[in-house]
N, C-alpha and C. Protein backbone atom coordinates (compact mmCIF):
# COMPACT_ATOMS: atom_id res chain seq x y z
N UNK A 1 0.86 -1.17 0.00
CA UNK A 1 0.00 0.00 0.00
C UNK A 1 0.91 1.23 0.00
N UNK A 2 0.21 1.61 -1.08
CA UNK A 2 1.48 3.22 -1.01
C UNK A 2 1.39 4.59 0.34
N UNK A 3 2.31 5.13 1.02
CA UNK A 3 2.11 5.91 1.58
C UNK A 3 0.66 6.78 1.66
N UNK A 4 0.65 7.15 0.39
CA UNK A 4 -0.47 8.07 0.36
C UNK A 4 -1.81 7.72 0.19
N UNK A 5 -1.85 6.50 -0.38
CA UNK A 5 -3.21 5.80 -0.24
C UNK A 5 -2.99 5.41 1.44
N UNK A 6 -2.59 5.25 1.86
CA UNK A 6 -2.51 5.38 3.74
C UNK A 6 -2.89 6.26 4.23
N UNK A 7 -2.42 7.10 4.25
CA UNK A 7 -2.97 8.48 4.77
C UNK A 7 -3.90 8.82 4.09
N UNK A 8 -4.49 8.90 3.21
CA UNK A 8 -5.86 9.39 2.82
C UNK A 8 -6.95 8.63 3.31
N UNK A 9 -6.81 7.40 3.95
CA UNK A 9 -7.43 5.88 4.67
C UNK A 9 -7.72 6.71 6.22
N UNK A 10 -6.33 6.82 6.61
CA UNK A 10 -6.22 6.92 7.80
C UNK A 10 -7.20 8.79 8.08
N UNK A 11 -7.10 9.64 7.54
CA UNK A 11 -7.59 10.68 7.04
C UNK A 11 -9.22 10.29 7.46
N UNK A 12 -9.71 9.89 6.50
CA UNK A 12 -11.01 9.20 6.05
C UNK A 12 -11.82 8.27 7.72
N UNK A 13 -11.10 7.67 8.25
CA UNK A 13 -11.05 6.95 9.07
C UNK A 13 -11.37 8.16 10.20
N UNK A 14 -10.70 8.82 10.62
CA UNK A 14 -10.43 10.03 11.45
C UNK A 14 -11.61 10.26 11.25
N UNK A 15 -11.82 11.27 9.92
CA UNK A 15 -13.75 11.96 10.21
C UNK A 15 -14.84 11.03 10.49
N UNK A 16 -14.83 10.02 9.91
CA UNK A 16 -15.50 8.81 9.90
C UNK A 16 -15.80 8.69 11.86
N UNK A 17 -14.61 8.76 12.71
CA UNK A 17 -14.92 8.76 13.85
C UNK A 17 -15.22 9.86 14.30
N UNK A 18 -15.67 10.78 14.06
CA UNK A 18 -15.47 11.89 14.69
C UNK A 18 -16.41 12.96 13.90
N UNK A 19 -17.70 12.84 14.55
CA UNK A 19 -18.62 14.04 13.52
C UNK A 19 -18.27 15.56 14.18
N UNK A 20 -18.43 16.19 12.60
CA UNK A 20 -18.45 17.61 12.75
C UNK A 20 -19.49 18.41 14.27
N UNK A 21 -21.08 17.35 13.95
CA UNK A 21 -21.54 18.06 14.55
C UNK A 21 -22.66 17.45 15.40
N UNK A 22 -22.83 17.63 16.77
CA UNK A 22 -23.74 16.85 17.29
C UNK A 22 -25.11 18.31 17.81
N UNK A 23 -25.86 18.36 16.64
CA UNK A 23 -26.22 19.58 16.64
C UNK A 23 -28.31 18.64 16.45
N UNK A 24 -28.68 18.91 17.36
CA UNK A 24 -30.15 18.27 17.24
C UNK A 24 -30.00 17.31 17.18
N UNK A 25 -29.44 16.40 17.86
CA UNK A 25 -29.75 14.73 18.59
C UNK A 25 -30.58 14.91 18.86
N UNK A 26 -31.66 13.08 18.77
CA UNK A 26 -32.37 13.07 19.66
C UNK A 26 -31.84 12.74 20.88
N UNK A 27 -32.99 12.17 21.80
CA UNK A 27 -32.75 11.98 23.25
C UNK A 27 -32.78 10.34 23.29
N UNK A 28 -31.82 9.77 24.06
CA UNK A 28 -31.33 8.42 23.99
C UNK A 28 -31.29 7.75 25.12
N UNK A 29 -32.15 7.32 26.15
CA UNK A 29 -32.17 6.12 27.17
C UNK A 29 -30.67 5.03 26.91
N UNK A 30 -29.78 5.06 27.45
CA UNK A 30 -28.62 4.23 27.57
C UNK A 30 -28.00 4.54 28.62
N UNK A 31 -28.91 3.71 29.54
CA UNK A 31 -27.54 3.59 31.07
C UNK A 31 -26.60 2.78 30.94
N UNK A 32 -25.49 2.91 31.31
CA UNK A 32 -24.58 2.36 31.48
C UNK A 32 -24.10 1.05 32.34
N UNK A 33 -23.71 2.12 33.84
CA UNK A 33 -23.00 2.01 35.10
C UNK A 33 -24.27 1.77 35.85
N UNK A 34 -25.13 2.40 35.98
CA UNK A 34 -26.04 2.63 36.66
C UNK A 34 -27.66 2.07 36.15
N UNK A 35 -28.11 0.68 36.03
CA UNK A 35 -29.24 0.39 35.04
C UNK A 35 -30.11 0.43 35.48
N UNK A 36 -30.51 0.73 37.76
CA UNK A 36 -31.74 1.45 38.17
C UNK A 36 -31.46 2.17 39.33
N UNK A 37 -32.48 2.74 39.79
CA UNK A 37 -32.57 3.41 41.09
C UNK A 37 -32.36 2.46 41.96
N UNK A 38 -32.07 2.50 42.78
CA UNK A 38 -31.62 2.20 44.43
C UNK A 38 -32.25 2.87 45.18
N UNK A 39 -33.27 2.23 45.90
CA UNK A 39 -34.08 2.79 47.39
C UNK A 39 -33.06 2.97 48.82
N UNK A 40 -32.04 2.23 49.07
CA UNK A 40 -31.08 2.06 49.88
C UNK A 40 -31.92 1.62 51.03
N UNK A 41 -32.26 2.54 52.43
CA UNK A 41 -32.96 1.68 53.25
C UNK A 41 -34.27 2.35 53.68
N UNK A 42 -34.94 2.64 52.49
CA UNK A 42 -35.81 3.53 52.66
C UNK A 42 -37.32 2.67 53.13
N UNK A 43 -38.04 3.56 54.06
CA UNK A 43 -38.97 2.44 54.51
C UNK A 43 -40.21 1.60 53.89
N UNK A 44 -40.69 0.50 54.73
CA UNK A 44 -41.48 0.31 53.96
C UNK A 44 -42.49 1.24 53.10
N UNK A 45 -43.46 2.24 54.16
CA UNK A 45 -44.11 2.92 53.81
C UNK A 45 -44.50 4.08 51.92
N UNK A 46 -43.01 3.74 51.80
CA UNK A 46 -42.52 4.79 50.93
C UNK A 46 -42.92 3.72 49.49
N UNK A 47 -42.84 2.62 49.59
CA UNK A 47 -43.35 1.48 48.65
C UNK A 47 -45.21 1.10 48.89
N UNK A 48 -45.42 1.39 49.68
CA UNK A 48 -46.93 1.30 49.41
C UNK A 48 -47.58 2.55 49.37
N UNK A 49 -46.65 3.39 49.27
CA UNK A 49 -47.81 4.86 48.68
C UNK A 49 -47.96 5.04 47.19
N UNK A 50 -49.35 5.55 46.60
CA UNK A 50 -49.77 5.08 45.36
C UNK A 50 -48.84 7.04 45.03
N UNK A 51 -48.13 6.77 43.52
CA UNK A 51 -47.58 7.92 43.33
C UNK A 51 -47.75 8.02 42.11
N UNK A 52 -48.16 9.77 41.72
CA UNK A 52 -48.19 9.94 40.34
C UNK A 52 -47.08 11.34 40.31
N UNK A 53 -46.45 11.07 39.06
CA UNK A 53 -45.62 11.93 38.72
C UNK A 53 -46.13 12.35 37.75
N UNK A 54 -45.98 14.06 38.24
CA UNK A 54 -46.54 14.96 37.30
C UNK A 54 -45.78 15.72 36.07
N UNK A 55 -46.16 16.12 34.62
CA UNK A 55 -44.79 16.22 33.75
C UNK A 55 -44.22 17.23 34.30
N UNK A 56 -42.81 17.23 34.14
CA UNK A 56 -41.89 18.21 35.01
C UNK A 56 -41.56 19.70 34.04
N UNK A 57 -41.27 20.50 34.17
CA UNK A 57 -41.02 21.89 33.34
C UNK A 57 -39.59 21.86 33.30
N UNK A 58 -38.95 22.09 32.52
CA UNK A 58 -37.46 22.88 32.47
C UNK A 58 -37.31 24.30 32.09
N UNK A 59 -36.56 24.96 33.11
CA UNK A 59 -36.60 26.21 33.43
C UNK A 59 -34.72 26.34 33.70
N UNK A 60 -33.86 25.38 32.56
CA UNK A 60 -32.50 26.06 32.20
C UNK A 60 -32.65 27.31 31.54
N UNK A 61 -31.22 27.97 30.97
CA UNK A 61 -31.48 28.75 29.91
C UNK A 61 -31.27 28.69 28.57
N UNK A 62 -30.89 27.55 28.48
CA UNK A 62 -30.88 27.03 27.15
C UNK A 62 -31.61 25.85 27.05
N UNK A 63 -32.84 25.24 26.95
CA UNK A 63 -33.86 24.45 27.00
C UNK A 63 -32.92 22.86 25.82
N UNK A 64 -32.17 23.43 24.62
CA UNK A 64 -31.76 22.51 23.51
C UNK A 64 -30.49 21.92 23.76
N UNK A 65 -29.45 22.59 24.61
CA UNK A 65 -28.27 22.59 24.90
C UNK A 65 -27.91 21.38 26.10
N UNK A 66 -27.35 20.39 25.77
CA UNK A 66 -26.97 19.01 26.77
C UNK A 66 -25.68 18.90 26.85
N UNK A 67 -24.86 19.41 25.97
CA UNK A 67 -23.12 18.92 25.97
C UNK A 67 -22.76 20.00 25.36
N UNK A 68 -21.11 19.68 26.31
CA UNK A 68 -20.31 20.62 25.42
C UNK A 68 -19.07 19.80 25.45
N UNK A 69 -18.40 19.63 24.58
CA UNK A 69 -17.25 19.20 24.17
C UNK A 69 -15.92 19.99 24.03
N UNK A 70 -14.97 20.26 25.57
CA UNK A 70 -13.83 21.11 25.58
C UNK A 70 -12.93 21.00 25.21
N UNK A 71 -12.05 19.95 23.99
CA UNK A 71 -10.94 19.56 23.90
C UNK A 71 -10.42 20.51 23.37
N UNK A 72 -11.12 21.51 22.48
CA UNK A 72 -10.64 22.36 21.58
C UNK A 72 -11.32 23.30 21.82
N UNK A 73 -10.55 24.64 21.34
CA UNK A 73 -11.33 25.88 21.85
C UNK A 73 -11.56 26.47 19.88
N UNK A 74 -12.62 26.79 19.69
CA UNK A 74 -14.03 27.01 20.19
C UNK A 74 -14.76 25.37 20.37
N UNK A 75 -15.33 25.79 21.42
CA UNK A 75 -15.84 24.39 22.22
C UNK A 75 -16.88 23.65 21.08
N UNK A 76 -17.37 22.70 21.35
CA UNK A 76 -18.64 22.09 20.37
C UNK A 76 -20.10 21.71 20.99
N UNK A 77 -21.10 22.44 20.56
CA UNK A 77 -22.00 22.54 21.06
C UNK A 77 -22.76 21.07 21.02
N UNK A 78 -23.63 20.36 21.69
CA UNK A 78 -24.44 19.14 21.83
C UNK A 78 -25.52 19.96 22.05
N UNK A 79 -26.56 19.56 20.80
CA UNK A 79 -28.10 20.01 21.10
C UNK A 79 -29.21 18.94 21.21
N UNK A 80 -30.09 19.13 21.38
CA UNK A 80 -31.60 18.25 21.36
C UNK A 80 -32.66 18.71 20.50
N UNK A 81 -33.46 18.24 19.99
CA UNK A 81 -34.78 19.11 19.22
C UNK A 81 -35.97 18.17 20.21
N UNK A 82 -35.46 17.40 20.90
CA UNK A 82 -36.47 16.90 22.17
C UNK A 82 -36.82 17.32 23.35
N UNK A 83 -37.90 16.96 23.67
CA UNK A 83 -38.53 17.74 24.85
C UNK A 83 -37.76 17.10 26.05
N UNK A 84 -36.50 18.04 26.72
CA UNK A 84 -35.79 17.49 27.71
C UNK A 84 -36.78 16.90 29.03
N UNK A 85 -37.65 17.71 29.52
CA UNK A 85 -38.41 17.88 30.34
C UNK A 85 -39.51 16.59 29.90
N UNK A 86 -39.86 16.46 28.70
CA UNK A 86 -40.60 15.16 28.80
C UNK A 86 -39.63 13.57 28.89
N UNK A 87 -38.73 13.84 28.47
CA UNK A 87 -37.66 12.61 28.16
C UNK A 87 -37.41 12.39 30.04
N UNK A 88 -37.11 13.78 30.88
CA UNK A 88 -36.65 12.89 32.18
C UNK A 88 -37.90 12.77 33.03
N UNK A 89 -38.95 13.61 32.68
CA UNK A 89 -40.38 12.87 33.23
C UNK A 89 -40.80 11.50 32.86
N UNK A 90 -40.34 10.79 31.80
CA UNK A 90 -40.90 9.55 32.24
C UNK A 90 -39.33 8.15 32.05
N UNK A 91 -38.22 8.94 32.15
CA UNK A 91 -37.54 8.06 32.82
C UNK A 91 -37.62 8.30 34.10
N UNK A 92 -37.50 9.31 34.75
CA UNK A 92 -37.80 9.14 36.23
C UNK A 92 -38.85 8.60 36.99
N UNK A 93 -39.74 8.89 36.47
CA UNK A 93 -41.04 7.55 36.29
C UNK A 93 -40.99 6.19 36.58
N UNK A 94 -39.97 5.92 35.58
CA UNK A 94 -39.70 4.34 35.57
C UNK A 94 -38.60 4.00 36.25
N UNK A 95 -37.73 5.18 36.51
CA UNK A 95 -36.93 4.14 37.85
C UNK A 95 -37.11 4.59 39.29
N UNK A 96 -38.36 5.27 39.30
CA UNK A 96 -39.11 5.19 40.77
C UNK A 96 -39.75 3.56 40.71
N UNK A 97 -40.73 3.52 39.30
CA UNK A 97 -41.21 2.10 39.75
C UNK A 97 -40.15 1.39 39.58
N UNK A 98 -39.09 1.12 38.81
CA UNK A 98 -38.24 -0.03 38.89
C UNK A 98 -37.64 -0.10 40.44
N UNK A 99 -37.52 0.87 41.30
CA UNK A 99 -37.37 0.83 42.56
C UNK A 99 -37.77 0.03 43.57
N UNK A 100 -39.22 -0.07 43.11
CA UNK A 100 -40.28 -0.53 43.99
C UNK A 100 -41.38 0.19 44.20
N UNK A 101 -41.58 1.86 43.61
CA UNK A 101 -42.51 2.78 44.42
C UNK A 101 -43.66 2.19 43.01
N UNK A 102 -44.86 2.19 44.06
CA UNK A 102 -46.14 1.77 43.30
C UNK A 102 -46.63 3.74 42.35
N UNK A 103 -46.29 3.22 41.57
CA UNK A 103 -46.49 4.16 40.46
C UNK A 103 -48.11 4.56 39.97
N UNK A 104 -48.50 5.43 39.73
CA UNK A 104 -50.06 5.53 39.22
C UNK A 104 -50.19 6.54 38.47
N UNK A 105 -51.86 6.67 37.29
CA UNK A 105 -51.83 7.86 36.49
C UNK A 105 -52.95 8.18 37.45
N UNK A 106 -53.85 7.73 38.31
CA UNK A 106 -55.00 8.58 38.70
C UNK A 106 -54.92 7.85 40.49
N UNK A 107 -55.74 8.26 41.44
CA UNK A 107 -55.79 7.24 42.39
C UNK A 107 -54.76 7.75 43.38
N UNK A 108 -54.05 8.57 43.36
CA UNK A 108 -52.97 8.57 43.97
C UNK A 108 -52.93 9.41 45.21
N UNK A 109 -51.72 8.85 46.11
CA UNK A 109 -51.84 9.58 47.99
C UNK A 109 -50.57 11.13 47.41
N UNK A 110 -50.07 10.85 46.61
CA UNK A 110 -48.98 11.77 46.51
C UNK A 110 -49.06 12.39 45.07
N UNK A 111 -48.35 13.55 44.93
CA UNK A 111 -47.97 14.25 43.74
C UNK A 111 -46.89 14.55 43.40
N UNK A 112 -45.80 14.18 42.62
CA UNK A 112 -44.37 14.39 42.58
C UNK A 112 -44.03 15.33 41.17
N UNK A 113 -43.73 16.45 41.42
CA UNK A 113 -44.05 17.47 40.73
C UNK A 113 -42.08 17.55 40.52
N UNK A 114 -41.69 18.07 39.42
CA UNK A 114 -40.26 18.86 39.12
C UNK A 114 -39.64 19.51 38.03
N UNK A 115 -38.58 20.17 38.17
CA UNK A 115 -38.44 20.86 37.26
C UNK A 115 -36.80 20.58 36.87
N UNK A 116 -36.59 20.67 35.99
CA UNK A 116 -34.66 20.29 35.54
C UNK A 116 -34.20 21.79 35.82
N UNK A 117 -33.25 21.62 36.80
CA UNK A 117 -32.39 22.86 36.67
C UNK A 117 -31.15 22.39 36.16
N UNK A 118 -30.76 21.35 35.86
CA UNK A 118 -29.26 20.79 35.39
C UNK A 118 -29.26 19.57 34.35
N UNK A 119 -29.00 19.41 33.14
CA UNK A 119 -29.05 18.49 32.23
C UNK A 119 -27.64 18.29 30.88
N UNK A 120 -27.02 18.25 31.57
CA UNK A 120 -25.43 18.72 31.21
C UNK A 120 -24.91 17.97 31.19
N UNK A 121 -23.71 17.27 29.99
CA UNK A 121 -22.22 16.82 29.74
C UNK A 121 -21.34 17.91 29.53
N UNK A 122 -20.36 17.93 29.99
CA UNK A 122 -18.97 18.47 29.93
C UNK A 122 -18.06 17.76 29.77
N UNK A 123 -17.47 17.81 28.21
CA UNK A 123 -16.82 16.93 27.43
C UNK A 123 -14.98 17.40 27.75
N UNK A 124 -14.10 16.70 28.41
CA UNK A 124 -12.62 17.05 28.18
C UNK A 124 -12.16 16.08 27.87
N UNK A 125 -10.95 15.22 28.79
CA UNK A 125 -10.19 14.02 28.39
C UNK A 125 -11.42 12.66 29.05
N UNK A 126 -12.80 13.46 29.19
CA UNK A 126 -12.99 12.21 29.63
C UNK A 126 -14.85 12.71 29.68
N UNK A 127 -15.93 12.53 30.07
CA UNK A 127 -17.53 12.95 30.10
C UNK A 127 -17.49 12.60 31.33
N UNK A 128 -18.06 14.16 31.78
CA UNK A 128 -18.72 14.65 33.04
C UNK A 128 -20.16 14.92 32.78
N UNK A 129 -21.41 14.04 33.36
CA UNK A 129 -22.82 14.52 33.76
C UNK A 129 -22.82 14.76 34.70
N UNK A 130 -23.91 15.85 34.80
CA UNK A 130 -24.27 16.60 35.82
C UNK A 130 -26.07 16.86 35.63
N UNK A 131 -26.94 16.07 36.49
CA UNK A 131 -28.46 16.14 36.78
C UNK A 131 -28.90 16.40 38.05
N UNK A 132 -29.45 17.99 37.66
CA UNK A 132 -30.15 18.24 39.00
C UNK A 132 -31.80 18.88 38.76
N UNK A 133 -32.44 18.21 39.79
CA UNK A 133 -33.92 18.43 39.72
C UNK A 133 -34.43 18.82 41.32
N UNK A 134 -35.47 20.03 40.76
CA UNK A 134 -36.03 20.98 42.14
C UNK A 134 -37.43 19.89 41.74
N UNK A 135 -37.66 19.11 43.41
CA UNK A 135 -38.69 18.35 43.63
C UNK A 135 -39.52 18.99 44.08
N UNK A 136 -41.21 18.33 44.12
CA UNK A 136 -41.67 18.89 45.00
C UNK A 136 -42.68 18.07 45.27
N UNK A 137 -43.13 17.45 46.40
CA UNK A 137 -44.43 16.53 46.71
C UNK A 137 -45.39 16.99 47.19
N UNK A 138 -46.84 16.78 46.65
CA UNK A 138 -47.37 17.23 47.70
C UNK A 138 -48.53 16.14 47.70
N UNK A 139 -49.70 16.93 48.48
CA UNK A 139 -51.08 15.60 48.56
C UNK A 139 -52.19 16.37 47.75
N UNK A 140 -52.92 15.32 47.16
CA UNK A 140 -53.93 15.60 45.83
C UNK A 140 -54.43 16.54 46.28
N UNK A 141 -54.55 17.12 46.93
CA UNK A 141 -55.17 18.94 47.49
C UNK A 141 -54.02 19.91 46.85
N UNK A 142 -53.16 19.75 46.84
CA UNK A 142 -51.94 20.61 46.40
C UNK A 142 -51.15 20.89 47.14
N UNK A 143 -51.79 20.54 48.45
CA UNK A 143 -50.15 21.46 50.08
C UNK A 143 -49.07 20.42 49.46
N UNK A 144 -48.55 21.18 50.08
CA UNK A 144 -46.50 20.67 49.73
C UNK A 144 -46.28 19.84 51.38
N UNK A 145 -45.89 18.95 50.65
CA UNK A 145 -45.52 17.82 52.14
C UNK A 145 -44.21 18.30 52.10
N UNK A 146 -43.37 18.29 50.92
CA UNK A 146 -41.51 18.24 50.84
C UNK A 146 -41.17 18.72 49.39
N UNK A 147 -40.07 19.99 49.69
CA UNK A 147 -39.05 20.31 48.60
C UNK A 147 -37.68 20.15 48.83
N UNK A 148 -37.17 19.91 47.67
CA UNK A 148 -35.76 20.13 47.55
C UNK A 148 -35.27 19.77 46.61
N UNK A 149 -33.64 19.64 46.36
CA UNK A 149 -32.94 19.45 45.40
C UNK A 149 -32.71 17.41 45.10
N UNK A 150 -32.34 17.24 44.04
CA UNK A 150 -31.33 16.23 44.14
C UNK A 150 -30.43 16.45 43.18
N UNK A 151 -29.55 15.46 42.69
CA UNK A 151 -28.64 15.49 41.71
C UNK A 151 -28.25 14.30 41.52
N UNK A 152 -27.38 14.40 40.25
CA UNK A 152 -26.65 13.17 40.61
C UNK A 152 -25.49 13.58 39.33
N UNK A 153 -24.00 12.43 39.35
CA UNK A 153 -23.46 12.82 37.97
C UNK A 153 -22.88 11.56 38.02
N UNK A 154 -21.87 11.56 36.76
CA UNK A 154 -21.72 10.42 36.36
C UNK A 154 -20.57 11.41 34.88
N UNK A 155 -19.55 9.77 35.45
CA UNK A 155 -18.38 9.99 34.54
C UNK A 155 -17.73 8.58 33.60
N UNK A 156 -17.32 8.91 32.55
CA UNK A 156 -17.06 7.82 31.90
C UNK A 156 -15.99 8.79 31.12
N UNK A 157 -15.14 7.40 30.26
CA UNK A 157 -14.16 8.18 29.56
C UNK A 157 -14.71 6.75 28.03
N UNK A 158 -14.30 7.65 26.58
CA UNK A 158 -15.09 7.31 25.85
C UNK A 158 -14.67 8.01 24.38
N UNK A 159 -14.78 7.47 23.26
CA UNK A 159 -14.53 8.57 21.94
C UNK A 159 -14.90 9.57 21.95
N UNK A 160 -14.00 10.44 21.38
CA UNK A 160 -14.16 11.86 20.96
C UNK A 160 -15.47 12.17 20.92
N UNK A 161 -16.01 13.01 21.47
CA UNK A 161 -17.72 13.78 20.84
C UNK A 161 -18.54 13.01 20.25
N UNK A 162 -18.83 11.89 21.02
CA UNK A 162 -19.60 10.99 20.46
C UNK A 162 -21.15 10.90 21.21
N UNK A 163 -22.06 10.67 20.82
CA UNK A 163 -23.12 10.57 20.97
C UNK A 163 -23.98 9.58 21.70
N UNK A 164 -23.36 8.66 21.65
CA UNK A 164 -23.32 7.21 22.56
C UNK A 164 -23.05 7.78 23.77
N UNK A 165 -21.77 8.68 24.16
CA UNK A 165 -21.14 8.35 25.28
C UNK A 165 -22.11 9.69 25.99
N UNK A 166 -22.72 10.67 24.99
CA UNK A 166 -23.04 11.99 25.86
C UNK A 166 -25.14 10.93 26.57
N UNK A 167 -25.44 10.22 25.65
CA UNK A 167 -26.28 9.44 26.37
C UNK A 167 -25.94 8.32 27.00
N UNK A 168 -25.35 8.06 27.64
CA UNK A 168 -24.70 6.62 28.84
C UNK A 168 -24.64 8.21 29.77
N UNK A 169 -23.63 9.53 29.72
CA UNK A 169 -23.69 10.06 30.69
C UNK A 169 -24.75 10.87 31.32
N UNK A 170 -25.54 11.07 30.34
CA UNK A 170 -26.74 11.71 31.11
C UNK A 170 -27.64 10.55 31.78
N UNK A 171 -28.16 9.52 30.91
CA UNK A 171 -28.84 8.14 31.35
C UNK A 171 -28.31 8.09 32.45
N UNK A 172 -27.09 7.50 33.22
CA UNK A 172 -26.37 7.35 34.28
C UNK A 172 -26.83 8.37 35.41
N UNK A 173 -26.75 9.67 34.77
CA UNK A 173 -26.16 11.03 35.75
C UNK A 173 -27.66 11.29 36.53
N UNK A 174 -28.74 10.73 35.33
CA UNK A 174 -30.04 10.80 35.97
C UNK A 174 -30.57 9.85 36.77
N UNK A 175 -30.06 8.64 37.22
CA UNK A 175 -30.54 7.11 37.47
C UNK A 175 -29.75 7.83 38.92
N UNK A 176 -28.87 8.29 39.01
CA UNK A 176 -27.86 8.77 40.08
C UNK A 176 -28.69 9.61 41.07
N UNK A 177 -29.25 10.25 40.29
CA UNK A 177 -30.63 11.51 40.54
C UNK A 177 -31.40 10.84 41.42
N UNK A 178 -32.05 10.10 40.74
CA UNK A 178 -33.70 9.39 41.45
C UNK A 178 -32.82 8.51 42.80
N UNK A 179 -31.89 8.11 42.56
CA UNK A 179 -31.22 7.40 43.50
C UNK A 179 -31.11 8.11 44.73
N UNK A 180 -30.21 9.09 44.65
CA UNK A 180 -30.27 9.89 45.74
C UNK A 180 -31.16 10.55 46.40
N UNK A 181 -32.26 10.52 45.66
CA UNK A 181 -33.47 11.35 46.00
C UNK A 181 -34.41 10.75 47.09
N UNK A 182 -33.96 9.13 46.39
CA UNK A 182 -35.23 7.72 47.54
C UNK A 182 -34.51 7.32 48.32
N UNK A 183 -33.48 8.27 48.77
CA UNK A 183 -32.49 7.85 49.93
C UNK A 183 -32.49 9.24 50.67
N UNK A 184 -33.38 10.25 50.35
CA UNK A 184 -33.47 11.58 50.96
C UNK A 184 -34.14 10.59 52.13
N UNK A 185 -34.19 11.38 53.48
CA UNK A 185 -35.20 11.38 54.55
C UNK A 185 -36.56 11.78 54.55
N UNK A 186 -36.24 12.61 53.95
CA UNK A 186 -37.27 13.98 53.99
C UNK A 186 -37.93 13.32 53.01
N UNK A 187 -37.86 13.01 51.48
CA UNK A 187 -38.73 12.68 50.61
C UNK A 187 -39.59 11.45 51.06
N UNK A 188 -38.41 10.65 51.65
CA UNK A 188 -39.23 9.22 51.85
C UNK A 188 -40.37 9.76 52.70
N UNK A 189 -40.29 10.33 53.75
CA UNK A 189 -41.46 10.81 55.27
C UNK A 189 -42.40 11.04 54.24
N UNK A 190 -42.34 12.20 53.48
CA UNK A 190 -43.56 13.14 52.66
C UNK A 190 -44.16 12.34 52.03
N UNK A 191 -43.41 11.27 50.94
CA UNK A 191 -44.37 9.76 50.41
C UNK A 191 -44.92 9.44 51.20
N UNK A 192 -44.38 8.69 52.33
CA UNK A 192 -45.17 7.69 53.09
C UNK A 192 -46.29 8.29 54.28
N UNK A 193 -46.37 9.53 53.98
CA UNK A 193 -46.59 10.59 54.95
C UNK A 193 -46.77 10.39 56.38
N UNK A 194 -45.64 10.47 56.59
CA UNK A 194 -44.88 9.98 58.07
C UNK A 194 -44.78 11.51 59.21
């Protein structure tokens, strides 16, 4: 093989891995590390309350914006044309019930209301997620039993600006989320209304 038919391979190969642009992805369910929530030792009570989760709002300032990729300056933007706010309303959904919490659309002792304040990769030698959500429970009247934060993140190292890896880190960074959240004190009491 001649030199230069090599390098024009190897060339070829390079873009081939490596898109220009991750500009309006959709939204991609792929956990990784993390494939459910964890209740840890949360009480019974908190599993026999009937719960409906309500769709959550996102109130970032860039509603399209999920990644950024720093290896190079000017950075590379990661967008969505999906409804962020519907995508983690009903994964969070499902790894409350994959948890154990009895899940419901009508019928229910609780209301689990939220909003995304954090839905972020930060791309360098390696993917940083970062998921944080303002909770809020209350009882089918509307009073607020319990607010607060959770979060969660999640790191992996992975090809260049790739698209796979910016969904394993958010999937992850959010499973991390609900995790920490059914290990709050405070949330579990307000479910089980303790």
């Amino acid at each position: 093989m001649s030199k230069r038919l090599f390098l024009a391979l190897a060339f070829l190969v390079g873009c081939a891995s490596t898109p220009k642009s991750l500009d309006n992805i959709p939204l991609v369910w792929k956990p990784e590390k993390q494939t459910h929530a964890t209740a840890g030792a949360a009480s019974v009570e908190l599993f026999k309350a009937k719960v409906k989760v309500a769709p959550m709002t996102d109130t970032r300032k860039d509603p399209q914006l999920i990644g950024q990729n720093q290896e190079k300056m000017p950075a590379k933007q990661v967008t969505t044309s999906d409804n962020v706010a519907a995508f983690v309303t009903e994964h969070f959904k499902q790894l409350l019930g994959g948890a154990g919490m009895t899940m419901v659309d009508s019928g229910e002792n609780v209301i689990i209301k939220g909003d995304v304040k954090q839905f972020f990769v930060t791309e360098t030698t390696s993917y940083s997620g970062d998921v944080r959500l303002s909770i809020v429970v209350t009882d089918p009247g509307g009073k607020t039993l319990w607010q607060g934060m959770t979060s969660g993140n999640s790191s992996r190292f992975g090809r260049s600006y790739s698209a796979e890896n910016y969904y394993e880190t958010l999937s992850d960074a959010l499973t991390a989320a609900t995790s920490n959240l059914l290990q709050e004190p405070g949330f579990g009491a307000a479910v089980a209304h303790k």
